[in-house]
PDB file of N, CA and C in Angstrom:
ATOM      1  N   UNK A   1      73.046 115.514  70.143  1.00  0.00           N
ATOM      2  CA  UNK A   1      73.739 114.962  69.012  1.00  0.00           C
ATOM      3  C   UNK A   1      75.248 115.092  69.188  1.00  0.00           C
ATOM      4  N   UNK A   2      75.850 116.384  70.124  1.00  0.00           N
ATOM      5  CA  UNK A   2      77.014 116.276  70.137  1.00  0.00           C
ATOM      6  C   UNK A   2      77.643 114.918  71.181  1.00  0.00           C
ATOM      7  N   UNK A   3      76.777 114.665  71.876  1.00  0.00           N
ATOM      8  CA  UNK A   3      77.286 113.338  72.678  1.00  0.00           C
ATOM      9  C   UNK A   3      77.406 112.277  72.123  1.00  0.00           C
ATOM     10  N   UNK A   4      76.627 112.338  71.057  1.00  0.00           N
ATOM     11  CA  UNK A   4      76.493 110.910  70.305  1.00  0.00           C
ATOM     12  C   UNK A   4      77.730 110.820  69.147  1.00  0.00           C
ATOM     13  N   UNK A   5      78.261 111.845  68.466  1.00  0.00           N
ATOM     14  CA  UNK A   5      78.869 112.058  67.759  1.00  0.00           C
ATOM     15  C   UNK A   5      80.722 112.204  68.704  1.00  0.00           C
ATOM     16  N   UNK A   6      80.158 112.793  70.132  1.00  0.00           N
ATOM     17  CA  UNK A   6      81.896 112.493  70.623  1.00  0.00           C
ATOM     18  C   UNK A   6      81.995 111.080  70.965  1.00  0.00           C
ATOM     19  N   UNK A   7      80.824 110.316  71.260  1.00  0.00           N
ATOM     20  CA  UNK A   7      80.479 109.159  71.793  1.00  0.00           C
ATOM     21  C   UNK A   7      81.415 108.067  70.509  1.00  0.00           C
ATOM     22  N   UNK A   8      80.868 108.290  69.411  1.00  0.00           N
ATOM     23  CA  UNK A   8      81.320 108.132  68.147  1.00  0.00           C
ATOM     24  C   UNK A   8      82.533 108.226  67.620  1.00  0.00           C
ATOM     25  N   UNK A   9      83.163 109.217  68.206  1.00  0.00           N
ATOM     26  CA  UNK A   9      84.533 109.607  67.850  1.00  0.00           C
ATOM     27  C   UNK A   9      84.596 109.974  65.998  1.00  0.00           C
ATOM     28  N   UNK A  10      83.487 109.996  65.640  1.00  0.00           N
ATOM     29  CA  UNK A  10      83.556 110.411  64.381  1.00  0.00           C
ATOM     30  C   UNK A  10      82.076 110.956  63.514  1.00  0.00           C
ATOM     31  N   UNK A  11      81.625 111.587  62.444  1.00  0.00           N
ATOM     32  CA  UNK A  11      80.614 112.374  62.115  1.00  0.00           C
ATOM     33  C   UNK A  11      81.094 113.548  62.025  1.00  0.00           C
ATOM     34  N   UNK A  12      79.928 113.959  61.039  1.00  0.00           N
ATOM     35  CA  UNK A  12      79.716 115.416  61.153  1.00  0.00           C
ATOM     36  C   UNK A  12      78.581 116.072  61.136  1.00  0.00           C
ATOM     37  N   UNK A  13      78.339 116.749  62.223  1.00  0.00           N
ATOM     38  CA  UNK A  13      77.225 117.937  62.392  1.00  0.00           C
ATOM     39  C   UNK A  13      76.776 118.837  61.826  1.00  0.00           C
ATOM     40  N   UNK A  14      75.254 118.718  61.573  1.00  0.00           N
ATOM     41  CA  UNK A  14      74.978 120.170  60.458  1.00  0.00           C
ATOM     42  C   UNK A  14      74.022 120.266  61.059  1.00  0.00           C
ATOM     43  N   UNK A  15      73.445 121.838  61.553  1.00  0.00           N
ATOM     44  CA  UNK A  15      72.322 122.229  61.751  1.00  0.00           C
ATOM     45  C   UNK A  15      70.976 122.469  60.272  1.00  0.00           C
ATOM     46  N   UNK A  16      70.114 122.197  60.655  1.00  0.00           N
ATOM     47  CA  UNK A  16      69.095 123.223  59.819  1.00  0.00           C
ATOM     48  C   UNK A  16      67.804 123.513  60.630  1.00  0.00           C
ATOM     49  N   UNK A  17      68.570 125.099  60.581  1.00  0.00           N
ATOM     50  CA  UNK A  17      68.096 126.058  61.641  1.00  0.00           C
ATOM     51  C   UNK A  17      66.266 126.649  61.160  1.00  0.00           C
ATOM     52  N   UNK A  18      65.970 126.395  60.235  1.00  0.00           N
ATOM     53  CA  UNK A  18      64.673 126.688  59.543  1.00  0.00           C
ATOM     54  C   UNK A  18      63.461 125.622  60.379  1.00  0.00           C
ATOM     55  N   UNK A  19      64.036 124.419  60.390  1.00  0.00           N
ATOM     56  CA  UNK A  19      63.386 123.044  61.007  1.00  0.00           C
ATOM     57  C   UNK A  19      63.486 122.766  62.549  1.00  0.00           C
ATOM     58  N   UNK A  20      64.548 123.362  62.774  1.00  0.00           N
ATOM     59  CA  UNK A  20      65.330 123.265  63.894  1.00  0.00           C
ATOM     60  C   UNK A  20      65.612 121.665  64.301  1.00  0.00           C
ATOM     61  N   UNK A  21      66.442 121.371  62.916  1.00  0.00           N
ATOM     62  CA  UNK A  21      66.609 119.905  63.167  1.00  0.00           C
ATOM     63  C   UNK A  21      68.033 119.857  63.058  1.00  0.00           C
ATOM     64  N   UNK A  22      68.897 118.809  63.710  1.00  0.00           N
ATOM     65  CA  UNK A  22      70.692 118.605  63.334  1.00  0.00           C
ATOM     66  C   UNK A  22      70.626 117.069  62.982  1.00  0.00           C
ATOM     67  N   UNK A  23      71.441 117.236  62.091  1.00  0.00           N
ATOM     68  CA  UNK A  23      72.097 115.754  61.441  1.00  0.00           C
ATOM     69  C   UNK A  23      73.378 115.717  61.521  1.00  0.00           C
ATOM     70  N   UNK A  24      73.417 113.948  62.011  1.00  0.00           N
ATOM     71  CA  UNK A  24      74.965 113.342  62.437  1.00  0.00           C
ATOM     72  C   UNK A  24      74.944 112.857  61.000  1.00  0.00           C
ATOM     73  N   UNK A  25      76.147 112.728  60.539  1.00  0.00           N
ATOM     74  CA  UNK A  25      76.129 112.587  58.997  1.00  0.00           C
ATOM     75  C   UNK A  25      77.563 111.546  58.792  1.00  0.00           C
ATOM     76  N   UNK A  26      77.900 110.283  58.993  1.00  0.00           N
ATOM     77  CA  UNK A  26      78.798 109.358  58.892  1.00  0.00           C
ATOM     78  C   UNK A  26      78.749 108.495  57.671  1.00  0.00           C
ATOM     79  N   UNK A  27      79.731 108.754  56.864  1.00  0.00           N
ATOM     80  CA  UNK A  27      79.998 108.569  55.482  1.00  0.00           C
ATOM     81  C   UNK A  27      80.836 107.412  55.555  1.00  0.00           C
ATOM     82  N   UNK A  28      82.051 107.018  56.036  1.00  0.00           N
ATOM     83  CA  UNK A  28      83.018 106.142  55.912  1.00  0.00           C
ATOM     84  C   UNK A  28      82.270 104.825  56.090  1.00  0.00           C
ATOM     85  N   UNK A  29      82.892 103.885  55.512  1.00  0.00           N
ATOM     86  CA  UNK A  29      81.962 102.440  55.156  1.00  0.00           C
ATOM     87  C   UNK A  29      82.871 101.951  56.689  1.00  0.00           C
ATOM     88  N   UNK A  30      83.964 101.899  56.506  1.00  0.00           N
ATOM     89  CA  UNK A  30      84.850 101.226  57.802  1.00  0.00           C
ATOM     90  C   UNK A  30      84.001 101.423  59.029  1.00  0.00           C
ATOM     91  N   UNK A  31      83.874 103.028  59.117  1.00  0.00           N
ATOM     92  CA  UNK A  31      83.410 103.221  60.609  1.00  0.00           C
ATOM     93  C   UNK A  31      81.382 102.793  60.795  1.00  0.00           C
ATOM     94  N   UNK A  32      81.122 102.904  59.585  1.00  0.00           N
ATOM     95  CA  UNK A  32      79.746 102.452  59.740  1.00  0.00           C
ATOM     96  C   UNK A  32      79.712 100.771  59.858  1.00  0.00           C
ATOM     97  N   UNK A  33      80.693 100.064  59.455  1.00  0.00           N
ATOM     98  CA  UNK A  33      80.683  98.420  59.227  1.00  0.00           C
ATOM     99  C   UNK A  33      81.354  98.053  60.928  1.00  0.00           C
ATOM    100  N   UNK A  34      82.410  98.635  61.298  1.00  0.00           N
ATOM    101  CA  UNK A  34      82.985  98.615  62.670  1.00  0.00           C
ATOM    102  C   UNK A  34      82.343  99.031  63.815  1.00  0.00           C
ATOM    103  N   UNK A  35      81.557 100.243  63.455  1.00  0.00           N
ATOM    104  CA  UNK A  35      80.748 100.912  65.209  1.00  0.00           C
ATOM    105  C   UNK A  35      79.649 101.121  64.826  1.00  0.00           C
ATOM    106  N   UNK A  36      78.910 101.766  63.883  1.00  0.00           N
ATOM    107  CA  UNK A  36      77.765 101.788  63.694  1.00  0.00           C
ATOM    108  C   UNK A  36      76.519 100.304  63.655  1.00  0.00           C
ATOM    109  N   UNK A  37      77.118  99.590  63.107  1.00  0.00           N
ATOM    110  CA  UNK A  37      75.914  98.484  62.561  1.00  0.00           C
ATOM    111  C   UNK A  37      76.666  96.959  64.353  1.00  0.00           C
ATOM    112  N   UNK A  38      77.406  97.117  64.713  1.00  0.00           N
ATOM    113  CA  UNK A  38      77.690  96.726  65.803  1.00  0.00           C
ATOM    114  C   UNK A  38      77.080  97.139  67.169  1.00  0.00           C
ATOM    115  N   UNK A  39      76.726  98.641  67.040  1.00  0.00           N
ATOM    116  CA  UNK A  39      76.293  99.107  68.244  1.00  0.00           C
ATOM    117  C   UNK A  39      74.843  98.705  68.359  1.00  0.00           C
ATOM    118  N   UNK A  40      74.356  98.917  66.935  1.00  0.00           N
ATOM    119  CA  UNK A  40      72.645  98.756  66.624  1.00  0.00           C
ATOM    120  C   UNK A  40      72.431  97.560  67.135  1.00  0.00           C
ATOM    121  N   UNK A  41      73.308  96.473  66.863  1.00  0.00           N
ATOM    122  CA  UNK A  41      72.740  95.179  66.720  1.00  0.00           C
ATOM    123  C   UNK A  41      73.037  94.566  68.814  1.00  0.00           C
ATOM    124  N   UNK A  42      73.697  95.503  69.209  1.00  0.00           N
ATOM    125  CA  UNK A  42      73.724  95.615  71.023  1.00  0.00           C
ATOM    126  C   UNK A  42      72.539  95.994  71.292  1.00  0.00           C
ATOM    127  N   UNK A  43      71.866  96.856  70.547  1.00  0.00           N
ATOM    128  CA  UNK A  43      70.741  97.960  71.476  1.00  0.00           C
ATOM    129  C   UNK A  43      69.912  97.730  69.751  1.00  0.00           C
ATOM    130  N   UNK A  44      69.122  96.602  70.144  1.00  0.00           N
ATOM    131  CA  UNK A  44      67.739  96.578  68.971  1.00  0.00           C
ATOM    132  C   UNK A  44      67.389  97.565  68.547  1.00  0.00           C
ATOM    133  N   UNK A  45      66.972  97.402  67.578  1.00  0.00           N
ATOM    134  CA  UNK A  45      66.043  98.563  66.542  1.00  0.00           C
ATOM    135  C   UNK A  45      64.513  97.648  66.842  1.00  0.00           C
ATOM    136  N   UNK A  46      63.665  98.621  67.344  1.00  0.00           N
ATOM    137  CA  UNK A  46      62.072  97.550  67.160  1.00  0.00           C
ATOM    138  C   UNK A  46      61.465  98.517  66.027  1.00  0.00           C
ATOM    139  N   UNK A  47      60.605  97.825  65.649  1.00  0.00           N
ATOM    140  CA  UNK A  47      59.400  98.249  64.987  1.00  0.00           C
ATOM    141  C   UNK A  47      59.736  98.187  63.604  1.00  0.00           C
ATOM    142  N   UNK A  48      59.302  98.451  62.359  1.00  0.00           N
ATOM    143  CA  UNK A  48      59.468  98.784  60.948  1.00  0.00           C
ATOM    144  C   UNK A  48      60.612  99.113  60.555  1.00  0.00           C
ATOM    145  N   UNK A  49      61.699  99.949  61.315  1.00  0.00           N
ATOM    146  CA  UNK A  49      63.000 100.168  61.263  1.00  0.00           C
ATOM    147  C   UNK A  49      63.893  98.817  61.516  1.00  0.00           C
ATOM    148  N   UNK A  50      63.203  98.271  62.388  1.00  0.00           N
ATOM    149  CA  UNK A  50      64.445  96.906  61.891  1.00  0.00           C
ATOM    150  C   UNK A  50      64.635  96.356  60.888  1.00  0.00           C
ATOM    151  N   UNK A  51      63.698  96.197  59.978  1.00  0.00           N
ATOM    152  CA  UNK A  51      62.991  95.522  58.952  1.00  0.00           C
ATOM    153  C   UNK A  51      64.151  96.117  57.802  1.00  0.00           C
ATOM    154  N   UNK A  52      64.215  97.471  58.436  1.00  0.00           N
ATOM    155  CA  UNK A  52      65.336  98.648  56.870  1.00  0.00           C
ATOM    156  C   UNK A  52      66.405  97.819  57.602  1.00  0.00           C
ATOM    157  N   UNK A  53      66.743  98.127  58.880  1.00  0.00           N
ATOM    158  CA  UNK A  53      68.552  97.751  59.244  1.00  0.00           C
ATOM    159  C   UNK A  53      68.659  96.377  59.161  1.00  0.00           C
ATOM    160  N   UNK A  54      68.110  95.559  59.024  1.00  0.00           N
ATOM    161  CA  UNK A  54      68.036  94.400  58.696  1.00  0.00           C
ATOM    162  C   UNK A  54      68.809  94.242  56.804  1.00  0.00           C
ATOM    163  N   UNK A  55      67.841  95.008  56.314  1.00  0.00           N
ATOM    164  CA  UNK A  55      68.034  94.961  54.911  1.00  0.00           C
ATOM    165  C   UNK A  55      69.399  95.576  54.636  1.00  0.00           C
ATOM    166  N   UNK A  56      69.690  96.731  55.415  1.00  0.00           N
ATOM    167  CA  UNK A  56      71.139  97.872  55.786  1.00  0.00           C
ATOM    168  C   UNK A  56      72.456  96.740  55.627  1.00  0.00           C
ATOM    169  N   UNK A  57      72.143  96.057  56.767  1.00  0.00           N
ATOM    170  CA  UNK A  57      73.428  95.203  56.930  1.00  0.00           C
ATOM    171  C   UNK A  57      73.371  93.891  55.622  1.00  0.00           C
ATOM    172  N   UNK A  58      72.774  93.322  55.062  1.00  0.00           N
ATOM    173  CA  UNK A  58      72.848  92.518  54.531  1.00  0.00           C
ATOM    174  C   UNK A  58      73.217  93.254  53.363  1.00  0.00           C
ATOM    175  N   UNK A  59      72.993  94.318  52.941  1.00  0.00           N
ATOM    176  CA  UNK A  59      73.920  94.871  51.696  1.00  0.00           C
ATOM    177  C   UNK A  59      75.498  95.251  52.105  1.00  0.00           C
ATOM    178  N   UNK A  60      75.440  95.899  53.636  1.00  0.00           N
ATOM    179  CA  UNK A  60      77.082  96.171  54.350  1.00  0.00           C
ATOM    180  C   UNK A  60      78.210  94.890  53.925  1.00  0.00           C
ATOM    181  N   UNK A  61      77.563  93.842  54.120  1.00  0.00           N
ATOM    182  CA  UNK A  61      78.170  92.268  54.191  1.00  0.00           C
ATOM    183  C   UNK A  61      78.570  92.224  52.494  1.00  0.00           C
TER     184      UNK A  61
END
């Protein structure tokens, strides 16, 4: 996650150490409308999840 997040140049990291799970956590609409929903749409989403980012971006717009 930290590669993806320097990859990113932006996020923030939180562990939860109980699950042993980490979340990238990107709040800003700019950087989600500029790199996030741009990168997705380079490198497909398959399966049932497209179906959400599909729905994702048409509210972004």
């Amino acid at each position: 996650m930290n590669n993806i997040k320097n990859r990113l140049k932006c996020g923030i990291l939180s562990k939860e150490y109980f699950r042993n799970i980490t979340y990238l956590t990107i709040s800003r609409f700019k950087v989600i409308y500029n790199e996030i929903i741009p990168l997705f749409n380079e490198y497909n989403i398959k399966g049932v999840k497209a179906l959400d980012f599909k729905d994702f971006c048409f509210f972004a717009e």
